[in-house]
PDB file of N, CA and C in Angstrom:
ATOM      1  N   UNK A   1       0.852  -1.177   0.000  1.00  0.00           N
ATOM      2  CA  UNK A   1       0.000   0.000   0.000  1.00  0.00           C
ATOM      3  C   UNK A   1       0.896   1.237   0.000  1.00  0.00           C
ATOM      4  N   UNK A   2       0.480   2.189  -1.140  1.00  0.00           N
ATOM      5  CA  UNK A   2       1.485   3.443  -1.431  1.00  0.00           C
ATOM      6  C   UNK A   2       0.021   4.509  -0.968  1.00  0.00           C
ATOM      7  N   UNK A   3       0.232   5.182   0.413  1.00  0.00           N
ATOM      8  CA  UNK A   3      -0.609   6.347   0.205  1.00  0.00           C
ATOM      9  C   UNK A   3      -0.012   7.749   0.074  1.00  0.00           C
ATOM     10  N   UNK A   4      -1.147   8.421  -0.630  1.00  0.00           N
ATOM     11  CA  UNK A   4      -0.150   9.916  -1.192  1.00  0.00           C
ATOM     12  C   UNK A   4      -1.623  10.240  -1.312  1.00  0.00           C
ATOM     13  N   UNK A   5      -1.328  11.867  -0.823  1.00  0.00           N
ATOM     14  CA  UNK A   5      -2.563  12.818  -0.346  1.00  0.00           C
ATOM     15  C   UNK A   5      -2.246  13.862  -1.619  1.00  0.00           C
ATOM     16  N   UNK A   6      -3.199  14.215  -2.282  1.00  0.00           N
ATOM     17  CA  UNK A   6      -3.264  15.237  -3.285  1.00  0.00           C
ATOM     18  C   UNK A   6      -4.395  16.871  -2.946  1.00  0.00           C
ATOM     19  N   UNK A   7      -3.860  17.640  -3.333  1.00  0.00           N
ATOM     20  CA  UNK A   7      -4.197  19.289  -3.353  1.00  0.00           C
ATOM     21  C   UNK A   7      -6.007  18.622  -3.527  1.00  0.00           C
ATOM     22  N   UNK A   8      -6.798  19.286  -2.658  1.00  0.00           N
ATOM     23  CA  UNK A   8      -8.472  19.537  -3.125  1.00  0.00           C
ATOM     24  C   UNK A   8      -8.459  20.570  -4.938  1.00  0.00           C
ATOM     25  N   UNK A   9      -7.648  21.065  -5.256  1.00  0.00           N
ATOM     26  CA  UNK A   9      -7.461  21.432  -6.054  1.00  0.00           C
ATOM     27  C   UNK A   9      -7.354  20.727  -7.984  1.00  0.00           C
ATOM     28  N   UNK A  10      -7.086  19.431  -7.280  1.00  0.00           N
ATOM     29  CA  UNK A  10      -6.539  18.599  -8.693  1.00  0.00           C
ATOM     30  C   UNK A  10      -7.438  17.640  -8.734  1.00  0.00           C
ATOM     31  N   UNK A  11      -7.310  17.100  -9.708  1.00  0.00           N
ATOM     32  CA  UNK A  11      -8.444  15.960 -10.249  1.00  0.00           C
ATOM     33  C   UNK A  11      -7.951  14.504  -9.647  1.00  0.00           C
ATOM     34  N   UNK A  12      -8.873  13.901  -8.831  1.00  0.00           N
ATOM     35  CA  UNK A  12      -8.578  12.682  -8.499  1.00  0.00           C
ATOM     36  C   UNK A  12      -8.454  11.167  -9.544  1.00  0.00           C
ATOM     37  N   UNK A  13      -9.124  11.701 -10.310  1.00  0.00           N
ATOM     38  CA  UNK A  13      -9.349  10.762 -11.240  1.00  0.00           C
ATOM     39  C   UNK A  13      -8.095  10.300 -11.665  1.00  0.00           C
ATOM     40  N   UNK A  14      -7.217  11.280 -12.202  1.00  0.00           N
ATOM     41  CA  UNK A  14      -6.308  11.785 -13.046  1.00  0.00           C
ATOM     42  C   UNK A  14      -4.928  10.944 -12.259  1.00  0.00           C
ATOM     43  N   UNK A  15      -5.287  11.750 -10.933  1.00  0.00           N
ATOM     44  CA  UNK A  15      -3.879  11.139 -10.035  1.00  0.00           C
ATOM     45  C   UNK A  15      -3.650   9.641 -10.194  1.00  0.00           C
ATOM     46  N   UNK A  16      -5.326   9.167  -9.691  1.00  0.00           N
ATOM     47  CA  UNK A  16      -5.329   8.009  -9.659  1.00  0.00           C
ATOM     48  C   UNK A  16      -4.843   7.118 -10.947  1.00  0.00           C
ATOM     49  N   UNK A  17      -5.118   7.483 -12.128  1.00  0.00           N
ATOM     50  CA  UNK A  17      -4.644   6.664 -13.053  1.00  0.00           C
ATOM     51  C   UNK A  17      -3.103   6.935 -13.370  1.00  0.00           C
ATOM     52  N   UNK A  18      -2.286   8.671 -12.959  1.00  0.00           N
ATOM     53  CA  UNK A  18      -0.813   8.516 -13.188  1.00  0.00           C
ATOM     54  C   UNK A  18      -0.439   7.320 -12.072  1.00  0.00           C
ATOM     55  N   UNK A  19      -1.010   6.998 -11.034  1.00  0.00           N
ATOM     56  CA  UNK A  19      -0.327   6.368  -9.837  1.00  0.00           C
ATOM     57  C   UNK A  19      -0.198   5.023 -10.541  1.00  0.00           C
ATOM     58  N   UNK A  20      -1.613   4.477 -11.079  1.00  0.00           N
ATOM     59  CA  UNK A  20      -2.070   3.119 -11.576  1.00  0.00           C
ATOM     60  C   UNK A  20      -0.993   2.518 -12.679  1.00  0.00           C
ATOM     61  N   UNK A  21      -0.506   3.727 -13.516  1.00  0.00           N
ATOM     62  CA  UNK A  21       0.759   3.563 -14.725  1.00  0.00           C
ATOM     63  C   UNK A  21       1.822   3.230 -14.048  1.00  0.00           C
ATOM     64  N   UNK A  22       1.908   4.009 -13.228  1.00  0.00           N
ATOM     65  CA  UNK A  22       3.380   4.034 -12.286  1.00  0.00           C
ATOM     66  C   UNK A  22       3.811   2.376 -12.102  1.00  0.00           C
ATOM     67  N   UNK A  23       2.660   1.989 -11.095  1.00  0.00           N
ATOM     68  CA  UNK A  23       3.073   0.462 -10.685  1.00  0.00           C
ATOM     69  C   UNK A  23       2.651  -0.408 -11.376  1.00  0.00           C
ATOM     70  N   UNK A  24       2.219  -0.222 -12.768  1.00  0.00           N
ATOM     71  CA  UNK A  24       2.495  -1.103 -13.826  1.00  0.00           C
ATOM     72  C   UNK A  24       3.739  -1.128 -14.101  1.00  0.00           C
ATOM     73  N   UNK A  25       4.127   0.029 -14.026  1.00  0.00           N
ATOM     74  CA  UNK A  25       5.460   0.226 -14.501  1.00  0.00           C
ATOM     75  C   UNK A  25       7.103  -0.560 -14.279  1.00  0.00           C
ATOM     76  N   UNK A  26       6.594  -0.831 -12.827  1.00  0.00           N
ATOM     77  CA  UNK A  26       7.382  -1.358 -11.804  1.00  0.00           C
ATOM     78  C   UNK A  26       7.416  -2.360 -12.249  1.00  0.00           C
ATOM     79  N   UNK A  27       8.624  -3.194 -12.640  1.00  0.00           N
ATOM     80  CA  UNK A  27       8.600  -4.573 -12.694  1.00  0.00           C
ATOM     81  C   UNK A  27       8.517  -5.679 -11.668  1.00  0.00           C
ATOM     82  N   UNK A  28       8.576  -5.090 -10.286  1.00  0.00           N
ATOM     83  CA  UNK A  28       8.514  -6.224  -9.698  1.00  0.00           C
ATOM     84  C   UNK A  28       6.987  -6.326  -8.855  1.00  0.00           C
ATOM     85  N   UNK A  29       6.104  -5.513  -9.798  1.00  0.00           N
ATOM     86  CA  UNK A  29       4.908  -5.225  -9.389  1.00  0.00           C
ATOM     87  C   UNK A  29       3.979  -6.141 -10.503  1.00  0.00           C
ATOM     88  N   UNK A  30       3.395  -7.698  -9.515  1.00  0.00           N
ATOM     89  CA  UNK A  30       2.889  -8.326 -10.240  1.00  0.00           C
ATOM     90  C   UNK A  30       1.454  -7.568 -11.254  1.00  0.00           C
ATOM     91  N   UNK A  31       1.153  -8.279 -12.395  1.00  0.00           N
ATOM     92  CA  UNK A  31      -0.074  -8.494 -13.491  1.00  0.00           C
ATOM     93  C   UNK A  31      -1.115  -8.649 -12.538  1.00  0.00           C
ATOM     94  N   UNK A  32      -0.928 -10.017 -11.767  1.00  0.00           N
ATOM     95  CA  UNK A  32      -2.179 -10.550 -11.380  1.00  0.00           C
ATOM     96  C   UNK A  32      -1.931 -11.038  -9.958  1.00  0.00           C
ATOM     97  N   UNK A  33      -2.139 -10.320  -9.011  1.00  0.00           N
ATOM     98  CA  UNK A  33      -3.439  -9.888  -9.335  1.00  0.00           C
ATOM     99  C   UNK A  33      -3.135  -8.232  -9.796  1.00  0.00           C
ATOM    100  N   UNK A  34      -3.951  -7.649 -10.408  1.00  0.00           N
ATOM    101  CA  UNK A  34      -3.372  -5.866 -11.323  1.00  0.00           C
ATOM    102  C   UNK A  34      -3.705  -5.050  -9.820  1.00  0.00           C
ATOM    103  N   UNK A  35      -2.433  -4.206  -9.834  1.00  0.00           N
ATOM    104  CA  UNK A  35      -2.632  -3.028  -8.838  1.00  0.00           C
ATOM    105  C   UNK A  35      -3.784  -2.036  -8.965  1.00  0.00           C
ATOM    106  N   UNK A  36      -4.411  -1.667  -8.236  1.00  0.00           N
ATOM    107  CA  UNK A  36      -5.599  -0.983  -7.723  1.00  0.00           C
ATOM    108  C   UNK A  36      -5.062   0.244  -6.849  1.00  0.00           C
ATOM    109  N   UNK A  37      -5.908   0.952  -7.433  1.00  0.00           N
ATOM    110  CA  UNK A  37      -5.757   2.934  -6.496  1.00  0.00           C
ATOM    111  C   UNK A  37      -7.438   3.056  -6.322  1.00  0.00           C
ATOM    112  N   UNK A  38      -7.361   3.520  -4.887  1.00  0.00           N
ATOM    113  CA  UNK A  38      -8.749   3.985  -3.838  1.00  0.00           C
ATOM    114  C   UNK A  38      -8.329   5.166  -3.772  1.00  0.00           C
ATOM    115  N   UNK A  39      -9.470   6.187  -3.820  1.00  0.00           N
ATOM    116  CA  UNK A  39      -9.832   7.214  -3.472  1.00  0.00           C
ATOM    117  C   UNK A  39     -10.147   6.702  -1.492  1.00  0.00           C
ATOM    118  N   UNK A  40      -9.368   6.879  -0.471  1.00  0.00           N
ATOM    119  CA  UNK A  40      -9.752   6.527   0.768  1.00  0.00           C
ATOM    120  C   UNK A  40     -10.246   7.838   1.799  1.00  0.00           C
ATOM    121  N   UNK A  41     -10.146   9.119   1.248  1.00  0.00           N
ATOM    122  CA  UNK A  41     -11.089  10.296   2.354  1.00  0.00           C
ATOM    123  C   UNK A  41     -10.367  11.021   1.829  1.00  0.00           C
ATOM    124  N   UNK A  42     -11.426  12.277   2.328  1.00  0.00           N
ATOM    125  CA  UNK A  42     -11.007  13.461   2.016  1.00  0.00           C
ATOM    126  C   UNK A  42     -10.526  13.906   3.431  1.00  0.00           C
ATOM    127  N   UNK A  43      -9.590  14.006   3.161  1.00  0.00           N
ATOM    128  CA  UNK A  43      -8.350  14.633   4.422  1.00  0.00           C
ATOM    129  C   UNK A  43      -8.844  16.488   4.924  1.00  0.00           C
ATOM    130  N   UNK A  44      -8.018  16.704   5.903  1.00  0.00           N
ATOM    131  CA  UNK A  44      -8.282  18.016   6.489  1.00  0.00           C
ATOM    132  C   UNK A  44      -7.251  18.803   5.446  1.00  0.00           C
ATOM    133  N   UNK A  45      -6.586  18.177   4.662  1.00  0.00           N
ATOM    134  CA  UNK A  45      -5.723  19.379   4.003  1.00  0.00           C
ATOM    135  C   UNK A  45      -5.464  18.789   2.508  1.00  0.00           C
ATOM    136  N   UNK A  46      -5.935  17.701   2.076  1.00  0.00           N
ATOM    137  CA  UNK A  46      -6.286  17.070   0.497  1.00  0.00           C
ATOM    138  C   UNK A  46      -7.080  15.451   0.519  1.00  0.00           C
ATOM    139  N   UNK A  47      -7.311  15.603  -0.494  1.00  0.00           N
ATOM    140  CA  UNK A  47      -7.913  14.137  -1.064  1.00  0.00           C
ATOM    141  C   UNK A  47      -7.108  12.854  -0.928  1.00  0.00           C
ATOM    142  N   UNK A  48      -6.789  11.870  -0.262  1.00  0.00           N
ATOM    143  CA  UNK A  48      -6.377  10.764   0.265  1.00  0.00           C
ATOM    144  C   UNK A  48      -6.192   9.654  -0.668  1.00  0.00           C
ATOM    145  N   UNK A  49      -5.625   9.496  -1.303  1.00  0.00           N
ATOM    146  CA  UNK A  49      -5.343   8.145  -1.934  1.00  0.00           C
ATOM    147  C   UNK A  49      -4.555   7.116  -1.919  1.00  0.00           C
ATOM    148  N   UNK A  50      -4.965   5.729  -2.384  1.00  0.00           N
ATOM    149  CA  UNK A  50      -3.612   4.572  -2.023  1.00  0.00           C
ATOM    150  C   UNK A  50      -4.111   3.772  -2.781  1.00  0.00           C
ATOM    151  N   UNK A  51      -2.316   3.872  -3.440  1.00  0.00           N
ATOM    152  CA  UNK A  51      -1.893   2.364  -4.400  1.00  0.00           C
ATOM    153  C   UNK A  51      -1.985   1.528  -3.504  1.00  0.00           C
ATOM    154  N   UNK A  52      -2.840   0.547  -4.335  1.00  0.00           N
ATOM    155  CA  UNK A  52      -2.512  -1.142  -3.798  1.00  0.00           C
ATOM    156  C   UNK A  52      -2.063  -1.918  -4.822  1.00  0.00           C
ATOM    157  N   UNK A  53      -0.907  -2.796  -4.660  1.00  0.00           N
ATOM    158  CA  UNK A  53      -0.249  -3.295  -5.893  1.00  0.00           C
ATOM    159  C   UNK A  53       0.537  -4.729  -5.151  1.00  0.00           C
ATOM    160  N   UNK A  54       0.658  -5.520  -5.304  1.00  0.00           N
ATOM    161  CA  UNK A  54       1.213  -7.300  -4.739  1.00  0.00           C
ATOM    162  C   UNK A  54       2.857  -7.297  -5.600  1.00  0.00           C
ATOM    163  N   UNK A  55       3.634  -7.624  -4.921  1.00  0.00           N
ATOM    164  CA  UNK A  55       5.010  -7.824  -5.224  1.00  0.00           C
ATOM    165  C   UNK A  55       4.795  -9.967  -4.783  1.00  0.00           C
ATOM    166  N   UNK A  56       5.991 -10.094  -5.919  1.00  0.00           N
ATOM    167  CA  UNK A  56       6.375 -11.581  -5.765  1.00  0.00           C
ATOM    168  C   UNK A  56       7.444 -11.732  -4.463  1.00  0.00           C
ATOM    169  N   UNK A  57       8.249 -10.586  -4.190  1.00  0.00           N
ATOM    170  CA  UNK A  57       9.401 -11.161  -3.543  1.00  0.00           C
ATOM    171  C   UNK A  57       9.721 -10.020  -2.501  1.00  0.00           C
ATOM    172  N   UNK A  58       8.884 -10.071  -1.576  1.00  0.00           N
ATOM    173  CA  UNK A  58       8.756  -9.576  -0.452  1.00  0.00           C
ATOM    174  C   UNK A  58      10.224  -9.415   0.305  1.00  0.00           C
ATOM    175  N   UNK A  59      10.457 -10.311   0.523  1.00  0.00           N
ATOM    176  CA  UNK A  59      12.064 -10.509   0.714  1.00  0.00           C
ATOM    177  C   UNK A  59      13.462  -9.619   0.866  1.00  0.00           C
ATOM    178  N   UNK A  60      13.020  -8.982  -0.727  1.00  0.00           N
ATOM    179  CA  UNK A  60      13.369  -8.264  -0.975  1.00  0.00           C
ATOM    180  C   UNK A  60      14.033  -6.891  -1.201  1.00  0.00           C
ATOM    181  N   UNK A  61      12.603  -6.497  -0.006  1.00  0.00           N
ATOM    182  CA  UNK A  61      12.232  -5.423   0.771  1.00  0.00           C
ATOM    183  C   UNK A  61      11.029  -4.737  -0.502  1.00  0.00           C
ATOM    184  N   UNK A  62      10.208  -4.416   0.933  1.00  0.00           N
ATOM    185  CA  UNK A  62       9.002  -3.232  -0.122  1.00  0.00           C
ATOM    186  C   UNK A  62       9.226  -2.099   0.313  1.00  0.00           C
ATOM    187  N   UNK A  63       9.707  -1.617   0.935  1.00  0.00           N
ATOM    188  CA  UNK A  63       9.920  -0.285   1.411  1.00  0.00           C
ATOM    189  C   UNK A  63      10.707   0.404   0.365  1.00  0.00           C
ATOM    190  N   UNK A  64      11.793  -0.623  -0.342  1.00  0.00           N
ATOM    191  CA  UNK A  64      12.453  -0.110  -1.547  1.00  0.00           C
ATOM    192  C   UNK A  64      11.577   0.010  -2.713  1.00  0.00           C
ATOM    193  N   UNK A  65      10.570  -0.487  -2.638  1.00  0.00           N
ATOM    194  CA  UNK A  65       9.572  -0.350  -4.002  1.00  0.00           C
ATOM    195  C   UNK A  65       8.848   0.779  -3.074  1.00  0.00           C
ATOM    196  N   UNK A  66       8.348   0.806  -2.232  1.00  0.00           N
ATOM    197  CA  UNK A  66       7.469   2.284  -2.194  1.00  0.00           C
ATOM    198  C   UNK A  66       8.301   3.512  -2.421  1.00  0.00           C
ATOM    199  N   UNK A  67       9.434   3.260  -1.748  1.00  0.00           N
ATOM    200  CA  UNK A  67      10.006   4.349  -2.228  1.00  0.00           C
ATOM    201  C   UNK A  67      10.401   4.785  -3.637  1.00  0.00           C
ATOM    202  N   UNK A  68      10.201   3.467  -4.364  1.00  0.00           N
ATOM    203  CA  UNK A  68      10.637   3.798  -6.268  1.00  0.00           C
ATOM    204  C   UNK A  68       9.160   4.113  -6.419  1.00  0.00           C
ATOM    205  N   UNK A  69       8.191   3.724  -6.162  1.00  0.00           N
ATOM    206  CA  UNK A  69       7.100   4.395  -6.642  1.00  0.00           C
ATOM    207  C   UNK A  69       6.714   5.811  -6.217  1.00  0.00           C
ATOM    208  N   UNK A  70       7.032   5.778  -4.260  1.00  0.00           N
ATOM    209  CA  UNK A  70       6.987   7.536  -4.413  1.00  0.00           C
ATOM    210  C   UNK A  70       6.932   8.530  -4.935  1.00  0.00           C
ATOM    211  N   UNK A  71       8.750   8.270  -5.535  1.00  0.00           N
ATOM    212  CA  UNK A  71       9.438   8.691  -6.287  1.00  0.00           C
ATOM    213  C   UNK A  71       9.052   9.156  -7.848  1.00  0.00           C
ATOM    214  N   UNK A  72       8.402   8.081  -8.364  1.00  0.00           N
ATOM    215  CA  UNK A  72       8.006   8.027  -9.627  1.00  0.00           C
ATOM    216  C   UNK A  72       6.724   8.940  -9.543  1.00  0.00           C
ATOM    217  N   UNK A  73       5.979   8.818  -8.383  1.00  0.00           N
ATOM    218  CA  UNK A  73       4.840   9.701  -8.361  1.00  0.00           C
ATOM    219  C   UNK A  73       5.244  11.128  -8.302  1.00  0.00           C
ATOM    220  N   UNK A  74       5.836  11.269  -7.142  1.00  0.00           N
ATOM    221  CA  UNK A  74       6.897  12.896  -7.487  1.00  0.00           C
ATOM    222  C   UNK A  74       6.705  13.633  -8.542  1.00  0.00           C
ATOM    223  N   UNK A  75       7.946  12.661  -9.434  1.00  0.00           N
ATOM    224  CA  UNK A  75       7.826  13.507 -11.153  1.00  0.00           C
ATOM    225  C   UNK A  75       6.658  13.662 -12.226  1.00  0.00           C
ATOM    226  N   UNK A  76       5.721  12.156 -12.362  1.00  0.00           N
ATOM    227  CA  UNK A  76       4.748  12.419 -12.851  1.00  0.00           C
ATOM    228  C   UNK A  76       3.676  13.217 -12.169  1.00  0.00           C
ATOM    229  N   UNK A  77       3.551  13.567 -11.121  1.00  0.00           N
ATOM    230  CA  UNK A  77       2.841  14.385 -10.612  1.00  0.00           C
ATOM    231  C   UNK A  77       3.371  16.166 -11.098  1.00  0.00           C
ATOM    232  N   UNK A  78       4.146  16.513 -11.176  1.00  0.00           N
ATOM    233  CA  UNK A  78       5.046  17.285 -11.616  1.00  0.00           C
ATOM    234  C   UNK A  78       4.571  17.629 -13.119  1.00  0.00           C
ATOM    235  N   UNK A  79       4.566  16.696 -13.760  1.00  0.00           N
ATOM    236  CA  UNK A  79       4.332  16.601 -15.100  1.00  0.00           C
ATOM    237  C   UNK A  79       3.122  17.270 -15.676  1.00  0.00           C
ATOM    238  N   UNK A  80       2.063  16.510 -14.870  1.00  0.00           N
ATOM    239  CA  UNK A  80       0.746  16.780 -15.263  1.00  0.00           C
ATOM    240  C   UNK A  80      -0.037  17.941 -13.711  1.00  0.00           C
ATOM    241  N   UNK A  81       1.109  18.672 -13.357  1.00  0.00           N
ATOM    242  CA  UNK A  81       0.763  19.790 -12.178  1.00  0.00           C
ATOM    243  C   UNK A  81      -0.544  19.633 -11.621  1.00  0.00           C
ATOM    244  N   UNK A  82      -0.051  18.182 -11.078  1.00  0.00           N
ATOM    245  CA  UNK A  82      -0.670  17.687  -9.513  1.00  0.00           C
ATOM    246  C   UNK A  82      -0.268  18.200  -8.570  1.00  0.00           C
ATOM    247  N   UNK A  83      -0.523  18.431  -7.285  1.00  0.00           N
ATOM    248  CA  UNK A  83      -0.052  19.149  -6.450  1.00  0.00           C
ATOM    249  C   UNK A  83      -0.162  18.172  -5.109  1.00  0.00           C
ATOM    250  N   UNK A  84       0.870  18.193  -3.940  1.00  0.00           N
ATOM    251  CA  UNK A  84       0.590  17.916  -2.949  1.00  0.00           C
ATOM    252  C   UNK A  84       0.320  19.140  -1.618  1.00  0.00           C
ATOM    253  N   UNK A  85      -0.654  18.574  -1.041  1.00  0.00           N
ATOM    254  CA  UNK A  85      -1.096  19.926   0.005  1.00  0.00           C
ATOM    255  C   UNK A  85       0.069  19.932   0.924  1.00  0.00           C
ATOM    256  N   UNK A  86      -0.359  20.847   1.552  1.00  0.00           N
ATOM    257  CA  UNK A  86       0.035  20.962   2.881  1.00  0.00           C
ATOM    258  C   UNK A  86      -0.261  22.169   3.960  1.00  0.00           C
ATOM    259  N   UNK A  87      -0.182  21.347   5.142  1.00  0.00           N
ATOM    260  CA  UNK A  87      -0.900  22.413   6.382  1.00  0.00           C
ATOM    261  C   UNK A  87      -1.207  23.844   6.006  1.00  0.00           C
ATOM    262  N   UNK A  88      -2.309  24.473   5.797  1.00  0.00           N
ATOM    263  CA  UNK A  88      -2.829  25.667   6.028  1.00  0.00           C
ATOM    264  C   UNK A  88      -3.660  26.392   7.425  1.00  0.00           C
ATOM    265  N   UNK A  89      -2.629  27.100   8.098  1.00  0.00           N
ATOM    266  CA  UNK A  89      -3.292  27.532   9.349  1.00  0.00           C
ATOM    267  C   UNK A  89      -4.107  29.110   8.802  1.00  0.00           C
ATOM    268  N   UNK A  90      -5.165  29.603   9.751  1.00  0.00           N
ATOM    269  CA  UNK A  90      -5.662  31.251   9.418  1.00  0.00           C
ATOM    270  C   UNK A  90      -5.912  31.053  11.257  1.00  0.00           C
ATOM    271  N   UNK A  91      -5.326  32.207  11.526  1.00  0.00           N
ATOM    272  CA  UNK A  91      -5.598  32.871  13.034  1.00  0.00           C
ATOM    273  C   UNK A  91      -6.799  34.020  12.509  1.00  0.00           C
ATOM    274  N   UNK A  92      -7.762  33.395  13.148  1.00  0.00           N
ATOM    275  CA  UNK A  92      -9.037  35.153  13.276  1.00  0.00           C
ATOM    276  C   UNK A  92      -9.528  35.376  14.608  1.00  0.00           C
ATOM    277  N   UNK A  93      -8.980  36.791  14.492  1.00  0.00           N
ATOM    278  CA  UNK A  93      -9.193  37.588  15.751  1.00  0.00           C
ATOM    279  C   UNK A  93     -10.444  37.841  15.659  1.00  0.00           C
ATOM    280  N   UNK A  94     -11.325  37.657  16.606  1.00  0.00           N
ATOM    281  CA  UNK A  94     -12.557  38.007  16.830  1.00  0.00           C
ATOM    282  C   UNK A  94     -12.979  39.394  17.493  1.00  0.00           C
ATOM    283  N   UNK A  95     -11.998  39.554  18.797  1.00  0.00           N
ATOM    284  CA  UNK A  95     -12.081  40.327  19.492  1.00  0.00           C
ATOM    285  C   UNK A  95     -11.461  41.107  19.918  1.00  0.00           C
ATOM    286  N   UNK A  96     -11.221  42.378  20.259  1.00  0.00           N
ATOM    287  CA  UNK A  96      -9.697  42.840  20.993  1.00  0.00           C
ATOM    288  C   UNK A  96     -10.018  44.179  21.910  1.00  0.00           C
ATOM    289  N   UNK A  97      -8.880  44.108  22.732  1.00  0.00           N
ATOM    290  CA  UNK A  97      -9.695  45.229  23.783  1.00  0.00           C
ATOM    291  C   UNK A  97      -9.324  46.817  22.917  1.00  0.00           C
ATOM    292  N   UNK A  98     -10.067  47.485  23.041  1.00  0.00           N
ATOM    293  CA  UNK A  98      -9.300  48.808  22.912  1.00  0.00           C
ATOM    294  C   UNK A  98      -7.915  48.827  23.053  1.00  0.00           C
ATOM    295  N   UNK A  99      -7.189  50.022  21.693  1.00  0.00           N
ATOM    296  CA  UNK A  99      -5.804  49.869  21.791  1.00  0.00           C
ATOM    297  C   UNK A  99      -5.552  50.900  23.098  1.00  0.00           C
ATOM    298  N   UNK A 100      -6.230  51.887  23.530  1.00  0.00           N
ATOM    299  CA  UNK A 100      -5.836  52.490  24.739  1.00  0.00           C
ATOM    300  C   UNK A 100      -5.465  51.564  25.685  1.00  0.00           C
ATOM    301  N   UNK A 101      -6.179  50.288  25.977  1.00  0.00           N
ATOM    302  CA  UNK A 101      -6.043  49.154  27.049  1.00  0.00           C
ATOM    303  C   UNK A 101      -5.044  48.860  26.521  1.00  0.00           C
ATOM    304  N   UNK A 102      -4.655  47.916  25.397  1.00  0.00           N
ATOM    305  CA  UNK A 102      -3.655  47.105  25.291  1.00  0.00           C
ATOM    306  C   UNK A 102      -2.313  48.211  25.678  1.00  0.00           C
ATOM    307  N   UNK A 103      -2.165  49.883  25.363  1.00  0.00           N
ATOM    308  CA  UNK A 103      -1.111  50.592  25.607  1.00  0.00           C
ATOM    309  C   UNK A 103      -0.854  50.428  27.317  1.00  0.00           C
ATOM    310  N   UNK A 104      -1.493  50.903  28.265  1.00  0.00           N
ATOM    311  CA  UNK A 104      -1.603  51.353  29.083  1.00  0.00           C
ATOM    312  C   UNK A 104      -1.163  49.962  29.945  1.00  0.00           C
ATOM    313  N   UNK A 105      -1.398  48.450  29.288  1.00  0.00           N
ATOM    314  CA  UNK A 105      -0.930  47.137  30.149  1.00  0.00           C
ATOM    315  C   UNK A 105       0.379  47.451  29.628  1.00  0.00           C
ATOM    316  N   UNK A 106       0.559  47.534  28.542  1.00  0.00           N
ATOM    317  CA  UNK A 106       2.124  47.383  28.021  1.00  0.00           C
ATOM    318  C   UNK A 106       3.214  48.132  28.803  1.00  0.00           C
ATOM    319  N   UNK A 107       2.550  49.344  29.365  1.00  0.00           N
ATOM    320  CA  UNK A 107       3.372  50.417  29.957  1.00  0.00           C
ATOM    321  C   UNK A 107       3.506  50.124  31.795  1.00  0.00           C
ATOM    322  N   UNK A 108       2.627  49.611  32.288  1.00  0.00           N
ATOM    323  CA  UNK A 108       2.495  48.913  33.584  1.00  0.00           C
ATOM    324  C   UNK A 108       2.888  47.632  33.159  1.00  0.00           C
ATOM    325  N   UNK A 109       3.921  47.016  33.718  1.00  0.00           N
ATOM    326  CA  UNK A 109       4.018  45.988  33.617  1.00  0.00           C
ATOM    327  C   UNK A 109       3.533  45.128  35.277  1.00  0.00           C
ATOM    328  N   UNK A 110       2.810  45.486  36.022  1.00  0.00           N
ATOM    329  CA  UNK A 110       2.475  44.695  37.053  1.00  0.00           C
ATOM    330  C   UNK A 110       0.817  44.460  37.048  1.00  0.00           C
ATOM    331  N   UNK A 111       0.233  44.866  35.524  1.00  0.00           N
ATOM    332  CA  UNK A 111      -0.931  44.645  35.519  1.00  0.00           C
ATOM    333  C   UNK A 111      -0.182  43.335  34.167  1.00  0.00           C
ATOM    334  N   UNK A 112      -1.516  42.291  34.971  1.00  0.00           N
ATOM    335  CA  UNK A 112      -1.483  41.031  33.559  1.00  0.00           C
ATOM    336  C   UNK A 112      -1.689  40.857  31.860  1.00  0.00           C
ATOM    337  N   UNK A 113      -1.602  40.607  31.308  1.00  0.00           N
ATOM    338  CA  UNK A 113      -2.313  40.960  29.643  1.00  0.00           C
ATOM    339  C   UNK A 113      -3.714  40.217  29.788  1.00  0.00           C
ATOM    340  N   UNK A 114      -4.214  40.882  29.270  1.00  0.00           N
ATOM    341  CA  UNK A 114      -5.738  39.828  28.750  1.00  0.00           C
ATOM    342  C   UNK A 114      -5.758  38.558  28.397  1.00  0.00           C
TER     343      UNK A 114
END
């Protein structure tokens, strides 16, 4: 299982089938049974997806194949300006005391801040 989170911005469809090429691509990424990509949630900061794809020789190591597929997703993502998100914070002030208050704590320092 390869998961990789994409921008709310980009087409899932799209990702999903560069991902699906990818680990065809892979030779040590069996035919049969054929690798499969899920759309698995929509995340707090993009759309959630994961390759599923069966290797013969576990052995091997898969961590070295996720990482060649990562990888491969990287650039073709690149290609066809997919995007990966990431954290967006917004601070909103709701409220605030008068700037006379906020001066007048700043200048006493034995009164507390708000």
């Amino acid at each position: 299982k390869v998961p990789v989170q994409i921008s709310y911005h980009d087409d899932p469809t799209l990702a999903m089938r560069v991902m699906l090429d990818i680990a065809r691509a892979n030779p040590r990424v069996l035919v049969d049974p054929a690798p499969g990509c899920l759309l698995t949630a929509f995340g707090e900061n993009g759309i959630n997806l994961e390759l599923q794809a069966w290797i013969n020789d576990p052995e091997e190591g898969v961590g070295n194949v996720q990482s060649e597929i990562l990888l491969a997703v990287w650039h073709a993502f690149k290609q066809h300006h997919i995007t990966f998100p990431f954290p967006q914070r917004d601070v909103v002030i709701t409220a605030m005391p008068p700037r006379e208050t906020l001066l007048s704590r700043s200048m006493n320092k034995e009164t507390p801040p708000p």
